[in-house]
Structures are given as structure tokens and as C-alpha cells.
Protein backbone atom coordinates (compact mmCIF):
# COMPACT_ATOMS: atom_id res chain seq x y z
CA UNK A 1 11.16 -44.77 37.74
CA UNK A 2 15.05 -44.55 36.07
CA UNK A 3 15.73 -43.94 32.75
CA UNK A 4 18.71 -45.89 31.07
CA UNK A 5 20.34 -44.16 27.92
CA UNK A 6 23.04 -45.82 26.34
CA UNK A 7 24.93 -43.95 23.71
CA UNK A 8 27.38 -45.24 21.05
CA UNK A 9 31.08 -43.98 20.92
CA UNK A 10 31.63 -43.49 17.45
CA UNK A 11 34.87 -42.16 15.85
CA UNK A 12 37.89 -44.40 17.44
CA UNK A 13 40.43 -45.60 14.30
CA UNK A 14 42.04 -49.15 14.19
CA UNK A 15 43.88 -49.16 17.93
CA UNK A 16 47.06 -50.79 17.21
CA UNK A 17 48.95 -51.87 20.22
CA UNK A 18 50.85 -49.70 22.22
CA UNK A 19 47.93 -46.91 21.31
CA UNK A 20 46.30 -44.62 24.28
CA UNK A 21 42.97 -45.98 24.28
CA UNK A 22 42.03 -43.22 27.20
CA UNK A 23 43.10 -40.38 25.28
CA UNK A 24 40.66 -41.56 22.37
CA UNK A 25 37.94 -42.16 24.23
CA UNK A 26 38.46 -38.84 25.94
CA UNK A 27 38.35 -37.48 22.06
CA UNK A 28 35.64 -39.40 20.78
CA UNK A 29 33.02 -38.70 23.76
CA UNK A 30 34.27 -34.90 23.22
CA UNK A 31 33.14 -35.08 19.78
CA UNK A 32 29.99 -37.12 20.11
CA UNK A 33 29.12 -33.79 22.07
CA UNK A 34 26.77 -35.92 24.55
CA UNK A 35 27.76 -34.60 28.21
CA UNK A 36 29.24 -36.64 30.56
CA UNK A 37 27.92 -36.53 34.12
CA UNK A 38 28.83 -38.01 37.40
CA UNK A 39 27.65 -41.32 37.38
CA UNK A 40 27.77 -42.63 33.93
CA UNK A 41 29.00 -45.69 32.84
CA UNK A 42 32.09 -46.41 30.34
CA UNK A 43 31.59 -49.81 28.45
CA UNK A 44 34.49 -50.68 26.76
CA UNK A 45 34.70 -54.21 24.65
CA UNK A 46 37.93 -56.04 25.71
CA UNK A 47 38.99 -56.67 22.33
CA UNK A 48 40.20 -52.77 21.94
CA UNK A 49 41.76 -53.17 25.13
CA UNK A 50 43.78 -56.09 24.24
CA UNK A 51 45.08 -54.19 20.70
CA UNK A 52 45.81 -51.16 22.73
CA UNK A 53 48.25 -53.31 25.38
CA UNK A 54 49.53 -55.69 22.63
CA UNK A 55 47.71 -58.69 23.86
CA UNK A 56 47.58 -60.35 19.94
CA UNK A 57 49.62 -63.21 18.97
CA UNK A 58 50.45 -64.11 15.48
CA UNK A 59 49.62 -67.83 14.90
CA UNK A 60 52.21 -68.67 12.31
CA UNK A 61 54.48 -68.19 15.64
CA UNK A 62 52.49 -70.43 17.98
CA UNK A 63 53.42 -73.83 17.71
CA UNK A 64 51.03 -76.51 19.06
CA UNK A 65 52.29 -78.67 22.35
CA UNK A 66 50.90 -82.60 22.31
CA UNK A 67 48.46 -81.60 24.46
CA UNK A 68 46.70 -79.01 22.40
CA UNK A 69 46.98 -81.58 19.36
CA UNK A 70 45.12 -83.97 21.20
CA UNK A 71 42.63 -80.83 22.47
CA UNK A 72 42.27 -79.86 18.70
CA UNK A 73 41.27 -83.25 17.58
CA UNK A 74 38.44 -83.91 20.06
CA UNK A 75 37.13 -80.18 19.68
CA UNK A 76 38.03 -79.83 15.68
CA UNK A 77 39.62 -76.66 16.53
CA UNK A 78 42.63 -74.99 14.90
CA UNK A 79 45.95 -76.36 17.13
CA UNK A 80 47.38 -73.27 17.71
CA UNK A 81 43.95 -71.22 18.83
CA UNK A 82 44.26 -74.28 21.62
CA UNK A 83 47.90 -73.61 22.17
CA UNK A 84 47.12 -70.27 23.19
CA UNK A 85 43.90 -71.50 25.37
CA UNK A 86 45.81 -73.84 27.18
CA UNK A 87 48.79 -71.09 28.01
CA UNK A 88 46.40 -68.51 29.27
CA UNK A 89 44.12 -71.01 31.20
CA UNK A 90 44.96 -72.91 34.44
CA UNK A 91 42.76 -76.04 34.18
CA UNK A 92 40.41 -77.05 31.43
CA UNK A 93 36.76 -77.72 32.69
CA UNK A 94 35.18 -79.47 29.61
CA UNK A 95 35.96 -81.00 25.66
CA UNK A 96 34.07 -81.78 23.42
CA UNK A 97 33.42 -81.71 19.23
CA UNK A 98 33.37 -78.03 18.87
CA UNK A 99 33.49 -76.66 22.68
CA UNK A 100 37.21 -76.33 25.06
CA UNK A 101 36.01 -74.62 28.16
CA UNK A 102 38.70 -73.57 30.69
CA UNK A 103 39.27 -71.56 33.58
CA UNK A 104 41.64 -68.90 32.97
CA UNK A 105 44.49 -67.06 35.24
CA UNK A 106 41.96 -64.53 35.77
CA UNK A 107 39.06 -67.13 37.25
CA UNK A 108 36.98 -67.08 34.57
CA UNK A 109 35.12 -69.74 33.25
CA UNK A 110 34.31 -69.43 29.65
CA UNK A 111 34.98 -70.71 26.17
CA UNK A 112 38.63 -71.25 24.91
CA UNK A 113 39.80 -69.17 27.57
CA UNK A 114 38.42 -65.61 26.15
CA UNK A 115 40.85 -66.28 22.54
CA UNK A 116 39.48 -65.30 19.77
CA UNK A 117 40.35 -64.32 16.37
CA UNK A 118 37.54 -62.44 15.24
CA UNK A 119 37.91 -58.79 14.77
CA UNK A 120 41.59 -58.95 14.20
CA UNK A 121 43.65 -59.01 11.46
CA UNK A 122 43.95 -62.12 9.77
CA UNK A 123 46.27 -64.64 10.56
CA UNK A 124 46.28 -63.42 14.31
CA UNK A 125 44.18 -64.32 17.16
CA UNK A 126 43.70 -61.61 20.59
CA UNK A 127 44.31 -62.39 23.85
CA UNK A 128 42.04 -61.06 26.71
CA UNK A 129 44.39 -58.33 29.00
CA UNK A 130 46.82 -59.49 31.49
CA UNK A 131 44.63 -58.08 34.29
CA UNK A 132 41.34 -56.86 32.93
CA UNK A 133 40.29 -55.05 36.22
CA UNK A 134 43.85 -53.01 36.07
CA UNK A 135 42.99 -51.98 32.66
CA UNK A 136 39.48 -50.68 33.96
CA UNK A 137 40.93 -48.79 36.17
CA UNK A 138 43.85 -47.26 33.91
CA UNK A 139 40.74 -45.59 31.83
CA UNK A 140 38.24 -44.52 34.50
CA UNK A 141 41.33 -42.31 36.22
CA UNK A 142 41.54 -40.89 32.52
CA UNK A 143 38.45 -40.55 31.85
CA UNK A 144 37.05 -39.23 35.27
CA UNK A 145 40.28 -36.53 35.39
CA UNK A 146 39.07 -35.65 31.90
CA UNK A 147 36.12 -35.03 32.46
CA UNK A 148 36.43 -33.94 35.86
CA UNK A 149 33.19 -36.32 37.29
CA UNK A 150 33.07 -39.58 39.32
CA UNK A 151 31.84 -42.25 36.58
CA UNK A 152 32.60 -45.75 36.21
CA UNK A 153 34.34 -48.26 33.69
CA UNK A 154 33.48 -52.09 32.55
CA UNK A 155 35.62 -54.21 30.21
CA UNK A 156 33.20 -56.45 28.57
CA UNK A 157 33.64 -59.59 26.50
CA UNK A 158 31.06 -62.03 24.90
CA UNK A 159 30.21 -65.17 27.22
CA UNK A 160 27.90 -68.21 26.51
CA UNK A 161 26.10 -69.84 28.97
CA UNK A 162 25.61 -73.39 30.63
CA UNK A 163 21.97 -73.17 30.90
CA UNK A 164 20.86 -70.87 28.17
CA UNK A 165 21.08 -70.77 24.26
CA UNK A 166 22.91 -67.65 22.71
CA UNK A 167 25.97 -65.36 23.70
CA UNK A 168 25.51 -62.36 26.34
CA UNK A 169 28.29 -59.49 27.30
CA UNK A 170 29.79 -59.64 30.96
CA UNK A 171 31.88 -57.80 32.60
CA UNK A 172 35.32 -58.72 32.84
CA UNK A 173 37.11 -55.48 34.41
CA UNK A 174 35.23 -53.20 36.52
CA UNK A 175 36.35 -50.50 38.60
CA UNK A 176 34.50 -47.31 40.12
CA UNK A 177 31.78 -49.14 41.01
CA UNK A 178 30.55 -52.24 42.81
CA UNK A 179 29.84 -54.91 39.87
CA UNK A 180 26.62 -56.65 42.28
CA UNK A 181 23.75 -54.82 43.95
CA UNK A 182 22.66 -56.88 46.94
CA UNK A 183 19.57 -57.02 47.89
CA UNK A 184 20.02 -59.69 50.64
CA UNK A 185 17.98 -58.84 54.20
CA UNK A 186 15.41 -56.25 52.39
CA UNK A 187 11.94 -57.07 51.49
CA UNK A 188 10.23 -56.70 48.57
CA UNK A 189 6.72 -54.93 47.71
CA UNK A 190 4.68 -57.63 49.77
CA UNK A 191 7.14 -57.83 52.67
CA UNK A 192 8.86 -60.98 51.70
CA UNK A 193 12.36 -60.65 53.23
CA UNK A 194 15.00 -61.27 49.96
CA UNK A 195 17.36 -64.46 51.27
CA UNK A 196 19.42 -64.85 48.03
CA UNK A 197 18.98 -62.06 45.41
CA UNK A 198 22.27 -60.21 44.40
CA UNK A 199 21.71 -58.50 41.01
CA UNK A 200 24.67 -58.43 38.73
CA UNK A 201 24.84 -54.93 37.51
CA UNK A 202 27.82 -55.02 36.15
CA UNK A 203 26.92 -57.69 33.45
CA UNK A 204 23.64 -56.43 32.58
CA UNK A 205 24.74 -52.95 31.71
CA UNK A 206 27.86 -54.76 29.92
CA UNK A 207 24.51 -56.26 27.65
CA UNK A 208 23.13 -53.02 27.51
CA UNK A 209 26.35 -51.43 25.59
CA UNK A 210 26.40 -54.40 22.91
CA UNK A 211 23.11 -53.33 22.01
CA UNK A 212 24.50 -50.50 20.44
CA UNK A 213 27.87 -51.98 20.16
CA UNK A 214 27.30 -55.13 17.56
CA UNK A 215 30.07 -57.21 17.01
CA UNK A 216 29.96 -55.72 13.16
CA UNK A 217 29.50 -52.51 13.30
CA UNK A 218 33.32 -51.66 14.64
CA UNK A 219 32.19 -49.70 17.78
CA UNK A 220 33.96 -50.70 20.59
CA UNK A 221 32.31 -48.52 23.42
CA UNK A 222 29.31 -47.49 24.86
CA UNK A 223 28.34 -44.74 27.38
CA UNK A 224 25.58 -45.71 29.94
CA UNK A 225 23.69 -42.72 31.96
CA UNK A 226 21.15 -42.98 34.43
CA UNK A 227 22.31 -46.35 35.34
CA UNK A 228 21.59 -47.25 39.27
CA UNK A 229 25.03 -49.28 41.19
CA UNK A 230 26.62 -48.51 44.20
CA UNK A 231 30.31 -46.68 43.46
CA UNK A 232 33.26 -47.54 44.95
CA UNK A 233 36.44 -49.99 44.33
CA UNK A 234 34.76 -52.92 43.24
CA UNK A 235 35.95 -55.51 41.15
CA UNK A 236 34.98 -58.12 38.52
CA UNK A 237 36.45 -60.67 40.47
CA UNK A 238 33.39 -60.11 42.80
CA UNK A 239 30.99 -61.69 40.28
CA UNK A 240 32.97 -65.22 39.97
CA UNK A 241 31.04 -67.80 41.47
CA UNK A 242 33.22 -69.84 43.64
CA UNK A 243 34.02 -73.75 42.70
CA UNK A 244 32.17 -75.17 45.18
CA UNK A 245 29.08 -73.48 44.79
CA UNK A 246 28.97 -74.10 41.04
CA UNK A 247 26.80 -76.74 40.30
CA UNK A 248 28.50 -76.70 36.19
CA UNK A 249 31.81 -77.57 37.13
């Protein structure tokens, strides 16, 4: 039997863009005095990430095209949160009164292509990074030289699902570790041989961190130890179900 501990990071100030998020992570773990060992996992809410890089937009800047008008009025969203949506999004999947579900650049499939304007100043809405597993990997070099261990980072952001009621945290950026533990060819504890089951670590210990994260409570990271994933130079890529096996779109 494994035991999973996950451990807020307390302590980081308002990240303003342009801001080394490593560096105060590196100080904030330091002071939580909780050691860091190989292994453990750094979850890191892609909101911070986007302030740190400079990924928010001011709206009063953004000025709707016809198409987002015409988005806006079958959704009832604001214009300009669909402006943005539209630019960071390659195709958009479904409309309707209060849902815009696109595809972004990065192959995601979510709602309003990962915009959001919550946590943020007013009057601004935040992008998701230009490359979310790039980012990941910018802080677990950091992080791993700081602390001088092999761990792991995820980027996680809120998703809804197709088939379920309620939001859960994914991973969006993973690197140091492989986001899915396959199980495919082994046999379980009756000697069934496992055809299809591929576990998405990743995304379940990105829901493990929000549990201590909270989108109120203005912590935006987690540390995970004792989690169980295979390391190396995954990515979150690796967890996007392809078009044409995705009965949803």
C-alpha cells in the first residue's frame, strides 16, 4: 500500500508578469520547511503561469470580429472574452446559450478555449501559456537543480466534462514524468489480461493538488509525495484523445 501526501505551497505574492515563478517556488517550498525528495510532484495552476509569462490581455483593447459577435449572441457571452477564444483556438467544436467549446492551438478541447477572467484583475481576462508543456519544463529544471532531486512538474487548469456534472483539474503541461500509466497486456488479481486500461496519472494527481489548492483560497501550488508514475520526458500532449476516436466531437 502507497501513501499520497499532498501539501499546500503557501507564501507566493501577486506574480505579475515577467516575475520568476521558479525562484518563488524554490522560496516558498524552502520556507514551508517540508523536504523535498526524489520523486515528488510539483502542481502548479496555469493561471500563475500565465501572469508570470504575461499571457493577460486587457479587454478594453480587444475588439470583437463579426464572428465573435455572432458567437456572443448565441452563447450570451461577453464579445471580447469570445474574441480572445476564437484567436487562441483553431476550430470551434460546439455553441450554445451559455457554452463555446473549441479546440485550441495546443489540442485541447475545453471550454472557451482555457480564457478566463477569474482570478485576475478586473477588467482583464488570462490566457493559458503559449506552450504549457515548455513552461513545465522551465520549472522542473529549477526546481530539480534547486533542490538537487529528480521530481516532476504538472500545469493544471480546471476542465468540465462531456459526460459528467462538475469541473475537475487536468493536466495541461507535464514534464519529468510520463502523464499515463499503462496497464495494457498485464492481468489483474483474477488473471484477466487488461485490453484497454491506461490510467491518467497526470490528471488525477492534477485533482489531488486542487484539493488543497481551491480556486479561493489564492494558493496556486501543491506538492505531491509518494505519488506512483513512471519518470521520464513525457508530455501532456500524450493524454489528448485523438479526433477520430472521440465519440464527443
Amino acid at each position: 500500500m502507497r501513501e499520497l501526501r499532498v501539501v499546500p505551497i503557501r507564501g507566493l505574492p501577486e506574480v505579475e508578469a515577467g516575475a520568476d515563478l521558479a525562484a518563488l517556488l524554490v522560496d516558498a517550498i524552502w520556507r514551508s520547511t517540508v523536504p523535498v525528495v526524489a520523486g515528488d510532484v510539483v502542481v502548479v495552476t496555469q493561471k500563475v503561469v500565465s501572469k508570470a509569462e504575461g499571457r493577460l490581455v486587457r479587454l478594453a483593447d480587444v475588439e470583437p470580429s463579426p464572428g465573435a459577435v455572432r458567437f456572443a449572441a448565441e452563447t450570451g457571452k461577453d464579445a471580447r472574452l469570445v474574441e480572445l477564444a476564437l484567436r487562441e483556438c483553431v476550430r470551434v467544436v460546439r455553441s450554445a446559450p451559455g457554452v463555446l467549446i473549441t479546440e485550441t492551438s495546443h489540442g485541447l478541447v475545453c471550454a472557451n478555449s482555457g480564457v478566463d477572467s477569474s482570478n485576475v484583475k478586473a477588467g482583464y481576462a488570462a490566457l493559458l501559456p503559449a506552450d504549457p508543456d515548455a513552461s513545465a519544463r522551465r520549472l522542473r529544471d529549477v526546481l530539480a537543480a534547486a533542490f538537487g532531486v529528480p521530481l516532476a512538474v504538472i500545469l493544471s487548469d480546471t476542465f468540465g466534462r462531456p459526460w459528467r456534472l462538475g469541473q475537475t483539474n487536468v493536466a495541461i503541461g507535464v514534464a519529468g514524468m510520463r502523464p499515463l500509466l499503462d496497464h495494457r497486456g498485464t492481468t489483474d488479481a483474477h488473471g484477466h489480461r487488461l485490453e484497454t486500461t491506461m490510467i491518467a496519472v497526470a490528471d488525477e494527481l492534477a485533482a489531488a493538488a486542487e484539493l488543497v489548492m481551491g480556486k479561493t483560497d489564492a494558493v496556486p501550488a501543491a506538492l505531491v509525495k509518494g505519488a506512483r508514475y513512471q519518470a521520464g520526458d513525457g508530455n501532456a500532449r500524450e493524454l489528448h484523445r485523438p479526433a477520430e476516436h472521440d465519440l464527443f466531437r
